[in-house]
Protein backbone atom coordinates (compact mmCIF):
# COMPACT_ATOMS: atom_id res chain seq x y z
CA UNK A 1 0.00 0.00 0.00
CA UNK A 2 2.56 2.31 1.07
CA UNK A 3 4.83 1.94 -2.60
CA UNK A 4 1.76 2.65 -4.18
CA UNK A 5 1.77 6.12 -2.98
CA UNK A 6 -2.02 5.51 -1.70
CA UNK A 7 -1.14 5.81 1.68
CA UNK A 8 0.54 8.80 3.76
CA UNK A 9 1.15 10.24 6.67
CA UNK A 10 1.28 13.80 7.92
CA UNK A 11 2.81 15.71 11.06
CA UNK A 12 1.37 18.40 12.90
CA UNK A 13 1.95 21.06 10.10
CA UNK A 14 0.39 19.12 7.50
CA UNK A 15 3.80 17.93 5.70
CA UNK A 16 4.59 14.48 4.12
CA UNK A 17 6.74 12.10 6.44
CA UNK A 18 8.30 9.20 5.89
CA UNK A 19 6.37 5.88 8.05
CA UNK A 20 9.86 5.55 10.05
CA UNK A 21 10.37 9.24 10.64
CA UNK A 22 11.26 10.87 13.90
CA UNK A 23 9.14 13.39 13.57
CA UNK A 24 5.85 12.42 15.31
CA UNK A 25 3.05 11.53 12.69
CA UNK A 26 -0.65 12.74 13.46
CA UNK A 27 -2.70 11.60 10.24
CA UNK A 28 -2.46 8.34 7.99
CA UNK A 29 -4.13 9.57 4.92
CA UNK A 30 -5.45 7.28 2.03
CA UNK A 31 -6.23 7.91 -1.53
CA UNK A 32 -6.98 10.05 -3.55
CA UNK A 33 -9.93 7.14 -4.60
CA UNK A 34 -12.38 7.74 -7.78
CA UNK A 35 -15.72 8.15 -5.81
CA UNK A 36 -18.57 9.07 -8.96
CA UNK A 37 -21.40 11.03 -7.42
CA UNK A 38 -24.13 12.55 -9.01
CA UNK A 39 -24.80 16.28 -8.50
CA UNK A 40 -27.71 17.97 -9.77
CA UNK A 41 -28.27 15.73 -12.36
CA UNK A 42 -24.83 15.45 -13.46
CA UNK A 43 -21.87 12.69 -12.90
CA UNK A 44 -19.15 14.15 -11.46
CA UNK A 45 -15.82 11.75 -10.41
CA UNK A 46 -14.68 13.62 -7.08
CA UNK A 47 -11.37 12.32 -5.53
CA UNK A 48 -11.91 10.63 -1.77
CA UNK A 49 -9.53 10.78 0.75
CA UNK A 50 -10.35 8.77 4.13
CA UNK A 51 -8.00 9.98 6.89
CA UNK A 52 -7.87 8.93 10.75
CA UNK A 53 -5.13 9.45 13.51
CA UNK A 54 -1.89 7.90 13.72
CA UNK A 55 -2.28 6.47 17.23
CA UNK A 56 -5.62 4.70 16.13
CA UNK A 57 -4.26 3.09 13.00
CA UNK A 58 -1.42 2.10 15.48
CA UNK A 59 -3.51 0.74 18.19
CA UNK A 60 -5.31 -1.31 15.37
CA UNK A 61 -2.30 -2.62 14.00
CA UNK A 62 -0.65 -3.32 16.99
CA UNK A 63 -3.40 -5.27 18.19
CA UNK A 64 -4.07 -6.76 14.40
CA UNK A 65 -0.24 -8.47 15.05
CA UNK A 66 -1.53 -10.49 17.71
CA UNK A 67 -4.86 -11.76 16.65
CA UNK A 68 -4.20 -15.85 15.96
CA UNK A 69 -5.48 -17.12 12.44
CA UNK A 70 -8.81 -17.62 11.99
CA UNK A 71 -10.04 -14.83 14.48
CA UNK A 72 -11.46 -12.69 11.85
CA UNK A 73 -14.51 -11.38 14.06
CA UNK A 74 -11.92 -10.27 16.46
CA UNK A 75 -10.51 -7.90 13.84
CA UNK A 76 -13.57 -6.98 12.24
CA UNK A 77 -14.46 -5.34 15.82
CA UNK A 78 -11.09 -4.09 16.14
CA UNK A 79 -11.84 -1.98 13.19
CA UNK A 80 -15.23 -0.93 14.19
CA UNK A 81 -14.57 0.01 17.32
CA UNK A 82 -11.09 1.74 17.58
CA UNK A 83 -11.39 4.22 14.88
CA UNK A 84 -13.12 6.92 13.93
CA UNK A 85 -12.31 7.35 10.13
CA UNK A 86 -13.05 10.75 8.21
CA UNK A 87 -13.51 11.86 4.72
CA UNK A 88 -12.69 14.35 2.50
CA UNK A 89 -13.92 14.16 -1.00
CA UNK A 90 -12.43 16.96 -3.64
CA UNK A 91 -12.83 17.88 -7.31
CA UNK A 92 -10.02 16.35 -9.30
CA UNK A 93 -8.64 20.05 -10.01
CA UNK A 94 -8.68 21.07 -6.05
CA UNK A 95 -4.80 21.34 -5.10
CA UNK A 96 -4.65 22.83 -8.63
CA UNK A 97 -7.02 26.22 -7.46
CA UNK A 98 -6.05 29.49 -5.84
CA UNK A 99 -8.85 29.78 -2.95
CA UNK A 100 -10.92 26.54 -3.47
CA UNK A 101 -14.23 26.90 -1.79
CA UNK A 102 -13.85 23.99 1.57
CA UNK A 103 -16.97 23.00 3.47
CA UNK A 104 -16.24 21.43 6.43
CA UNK A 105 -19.04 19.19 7.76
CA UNK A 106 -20.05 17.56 11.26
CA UNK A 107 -22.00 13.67 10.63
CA UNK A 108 -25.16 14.42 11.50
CA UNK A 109 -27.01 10.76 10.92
CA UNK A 110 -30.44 12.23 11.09
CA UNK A 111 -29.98 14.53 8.89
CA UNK A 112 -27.52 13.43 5.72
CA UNK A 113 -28.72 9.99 6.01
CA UNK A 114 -32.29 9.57 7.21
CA UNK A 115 -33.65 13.26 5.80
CA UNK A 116 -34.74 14.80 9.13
CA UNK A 117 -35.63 18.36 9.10
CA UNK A 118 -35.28 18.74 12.39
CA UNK A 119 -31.64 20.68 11.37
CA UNK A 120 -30.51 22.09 8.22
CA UNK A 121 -27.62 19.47 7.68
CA UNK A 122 -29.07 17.35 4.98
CA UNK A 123 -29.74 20.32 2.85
CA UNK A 124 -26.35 21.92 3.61
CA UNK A 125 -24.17 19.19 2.61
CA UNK A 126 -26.16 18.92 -0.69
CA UNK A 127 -25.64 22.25 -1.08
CA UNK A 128 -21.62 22.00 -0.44
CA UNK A 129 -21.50 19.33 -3.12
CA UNK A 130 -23.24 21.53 -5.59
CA UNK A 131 -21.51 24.72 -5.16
CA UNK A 132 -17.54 22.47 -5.76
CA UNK A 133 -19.46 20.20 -7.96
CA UNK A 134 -19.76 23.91 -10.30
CA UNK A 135 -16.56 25.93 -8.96
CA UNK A 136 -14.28 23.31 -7.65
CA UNK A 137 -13.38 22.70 -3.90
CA UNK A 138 -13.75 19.64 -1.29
CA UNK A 139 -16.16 18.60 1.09
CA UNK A 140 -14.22 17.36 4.80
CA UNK A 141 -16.69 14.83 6.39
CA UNK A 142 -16.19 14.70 10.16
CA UNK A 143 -17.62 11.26 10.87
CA UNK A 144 -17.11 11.59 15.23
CA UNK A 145 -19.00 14.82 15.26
CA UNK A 146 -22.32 13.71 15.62
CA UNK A 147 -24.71 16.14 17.82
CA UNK A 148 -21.74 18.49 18.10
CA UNK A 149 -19.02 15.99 19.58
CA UNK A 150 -21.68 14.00 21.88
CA UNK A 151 -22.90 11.01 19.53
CA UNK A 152 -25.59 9.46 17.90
CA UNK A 153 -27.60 7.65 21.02
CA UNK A 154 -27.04 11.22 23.36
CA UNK A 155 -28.01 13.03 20.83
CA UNK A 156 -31.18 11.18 20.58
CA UNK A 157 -31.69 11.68 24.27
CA UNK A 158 -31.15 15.56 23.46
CA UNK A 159 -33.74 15.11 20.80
CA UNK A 160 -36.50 14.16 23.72
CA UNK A 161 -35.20 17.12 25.77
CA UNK A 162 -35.73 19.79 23.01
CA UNK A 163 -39.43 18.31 22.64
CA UNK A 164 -39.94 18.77 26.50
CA UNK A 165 -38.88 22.69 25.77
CA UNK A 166 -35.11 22.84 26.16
CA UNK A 167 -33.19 24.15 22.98
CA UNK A 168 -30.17 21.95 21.74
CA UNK A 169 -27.16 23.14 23.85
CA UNK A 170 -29.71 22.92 26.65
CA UNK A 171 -29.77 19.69 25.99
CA UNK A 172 -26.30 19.04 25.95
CA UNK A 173 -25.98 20.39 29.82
CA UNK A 174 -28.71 18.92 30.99
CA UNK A 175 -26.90 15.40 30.22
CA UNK A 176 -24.08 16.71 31.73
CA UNK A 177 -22.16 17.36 28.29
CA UNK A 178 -20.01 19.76 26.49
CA UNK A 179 -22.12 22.68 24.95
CA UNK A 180 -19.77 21.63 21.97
CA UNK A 181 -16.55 19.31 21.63
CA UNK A 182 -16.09 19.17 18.31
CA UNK A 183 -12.35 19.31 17.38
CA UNK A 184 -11.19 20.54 13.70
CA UNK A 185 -7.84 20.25 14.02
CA UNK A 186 -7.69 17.05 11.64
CA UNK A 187 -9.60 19.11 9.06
CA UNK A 188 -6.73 21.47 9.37
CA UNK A 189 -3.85 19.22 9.19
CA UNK A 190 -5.37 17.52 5.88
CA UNK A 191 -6.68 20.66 4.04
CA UNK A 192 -2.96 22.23 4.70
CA UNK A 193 -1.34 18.94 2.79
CA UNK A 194 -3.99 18.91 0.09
CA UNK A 195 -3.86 23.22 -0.84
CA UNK A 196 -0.33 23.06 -0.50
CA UNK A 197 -1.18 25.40 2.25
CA UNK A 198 -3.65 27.68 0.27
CA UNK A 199 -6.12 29.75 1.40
CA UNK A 200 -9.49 28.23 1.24
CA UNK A 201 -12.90 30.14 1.01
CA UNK A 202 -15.01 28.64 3.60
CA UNK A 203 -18.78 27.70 3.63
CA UNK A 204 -20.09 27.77 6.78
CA UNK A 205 -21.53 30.30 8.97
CA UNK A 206 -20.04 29.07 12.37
CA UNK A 207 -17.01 31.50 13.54
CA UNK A 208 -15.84 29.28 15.68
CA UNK A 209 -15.01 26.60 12.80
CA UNK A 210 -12.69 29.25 11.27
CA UNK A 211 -10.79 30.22 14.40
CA UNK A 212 -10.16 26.84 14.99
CA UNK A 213 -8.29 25.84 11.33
CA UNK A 214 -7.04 29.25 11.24
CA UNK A 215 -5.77 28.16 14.78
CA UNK A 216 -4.45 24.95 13.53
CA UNK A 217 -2.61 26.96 10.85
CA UNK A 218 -5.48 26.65 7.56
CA UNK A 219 -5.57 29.80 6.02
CA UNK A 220 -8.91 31.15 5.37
CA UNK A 221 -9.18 33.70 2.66
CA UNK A 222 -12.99 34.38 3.88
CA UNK A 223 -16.37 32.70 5.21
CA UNK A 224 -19.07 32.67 2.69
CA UNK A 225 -22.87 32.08 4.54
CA UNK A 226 -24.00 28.57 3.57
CA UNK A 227 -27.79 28.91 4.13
CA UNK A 228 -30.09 26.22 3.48
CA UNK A 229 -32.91 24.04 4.27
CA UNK A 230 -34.61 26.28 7.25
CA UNK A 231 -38.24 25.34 7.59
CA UNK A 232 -40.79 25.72 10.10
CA UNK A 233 -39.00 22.50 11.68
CA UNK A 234 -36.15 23.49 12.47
CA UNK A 235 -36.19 27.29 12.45
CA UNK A 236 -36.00 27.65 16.40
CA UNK A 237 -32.93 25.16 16.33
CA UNK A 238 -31.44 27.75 13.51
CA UNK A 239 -31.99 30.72 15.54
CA UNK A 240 -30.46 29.22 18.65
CA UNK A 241 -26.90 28.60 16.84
CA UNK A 242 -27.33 32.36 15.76
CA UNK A 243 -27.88 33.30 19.75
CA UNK A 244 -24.30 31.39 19.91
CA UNK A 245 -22.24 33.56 17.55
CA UNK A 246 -23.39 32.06 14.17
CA UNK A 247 -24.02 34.18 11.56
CA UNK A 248 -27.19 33.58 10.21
CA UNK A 249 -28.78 36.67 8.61
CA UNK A 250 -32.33 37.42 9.24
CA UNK A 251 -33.40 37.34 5.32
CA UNK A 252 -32.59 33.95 5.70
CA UNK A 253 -35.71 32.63 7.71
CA UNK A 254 -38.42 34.83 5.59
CA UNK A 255 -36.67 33.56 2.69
CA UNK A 256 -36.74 29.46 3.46
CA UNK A 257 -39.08 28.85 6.27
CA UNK A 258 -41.65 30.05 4.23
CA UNK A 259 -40.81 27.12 1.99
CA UNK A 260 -41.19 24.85 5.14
């Protein structure tokens, strides 16, 4: 795998290092892999990249050594549950543009997979794949960010808390959780390897997600509002995350909860 040039691994700073290398490794990168997706109608080949942390590939590996022929269901759990593996699929021309457009998006199950409109995520990730599907870019899929950080069975129990009255960071306290413990320093680490350490125009409306790459050392040219998929469902959730610093602009709820 590794003389195939399929699989890599990064420091800190986002730079190339050799499997052996002194210098401590953070991500093991793989790809780029031909993923064909249709967007709006159209058949575009995107490039997928699945990335996780050094010390969980390790701890998988390590552990891999010592499992005796014919344990296969031992490894099979192994892999499911010691690592958390994220994505990042880009246009075939990404490391070639000057500010590719980047969104970065938290799993939400609910809403990518099973259509809820209880949040705006299903809409905004279609909407990432249309806008670098047309200009070029990359979408980073954060697959251990479900309900901000907490996961998919808490967030579920947040879910029965917001219908007694409590909005969703609320939630999160009452359960004795973060407000939000989502981490994008991964993102980061990847998206500086891939731009060749480019600035990237960012779609998302959450401040705190560009601090944090920024922080990581991502340049971001500028945030561009990503606004979709606000209905009468979800529009209290929507105007909560504005009441928390993102910046949602008022237009936006006439505009799609009327659609809702």
């Amino acid at each position: 795998m590794e003389s195939s040039g399929k699989l890599i691994y990064l420091d800190i700073e986002g730079n190339k290092v050799d499997f052996n290398s002194e210098t401590e490794t953070v991500i093991s990168l793989l790809g780029p892999i031909p993923m064909p997706r249709m967007v709006k109608g159209h058949e575009i080949v995107f490039n997928w990249y699945a990335f996780v942390k050094r010390v969980e590939l390790n701890q998988v590996l390590e552990t891999a050594s010592k499992v005796k022929s014919g344990e296969q269901e031992m490894f099979r759990q192994l892999i499911q549950e010691r690592m958390s593996v994220n994505s990042i699929l880009s246009t075939q021309n990404f490391a070639e543009l000057d500010n590719p457009l980047v969104r970065i998006h938290s799993c939400c199950m609910t809403g990518d997979v099973f259509g809820s409109m209880r949040c705006e995520c299903g809409p905004q990730l279609e909407l990432a794949f249309e806008r670098i599907g047309a200009d070029g870019g990359a979408v980073v899929y954060m697959s251990g960010h479900e309900g901000r950080g907490i996961g998919l069975f808490a967030k579920a129990m947040t879910y029965i808390l917001q219908d007694q009255g409590q909005d969703t960071y609320e939630a999160n306290l009452s359960l004795g959780l973060p407000e939000d413990s989502r981490d994008f320093r991964d993102a980061a680490i990847v998206l500086k390897y891939l731009t060749a350490n480019k600035p990237v125009r960012l779609m998302s409306n959450n401040p705190i997600k560009k601090k944090q790459i920024e922080q990581y050392g991502q340049k971001v040219l500028k945030m561009e509002t990503h606004i979709k998929g606000i209905s009468c469902h979800n529009e209290r959730y929507v105007k909560t995350k504005g009441s928390k610093g993102h910046l949602i602009p008022e237009y936006a709820f006439k505009k799609e909860s009327s659609k809702g």
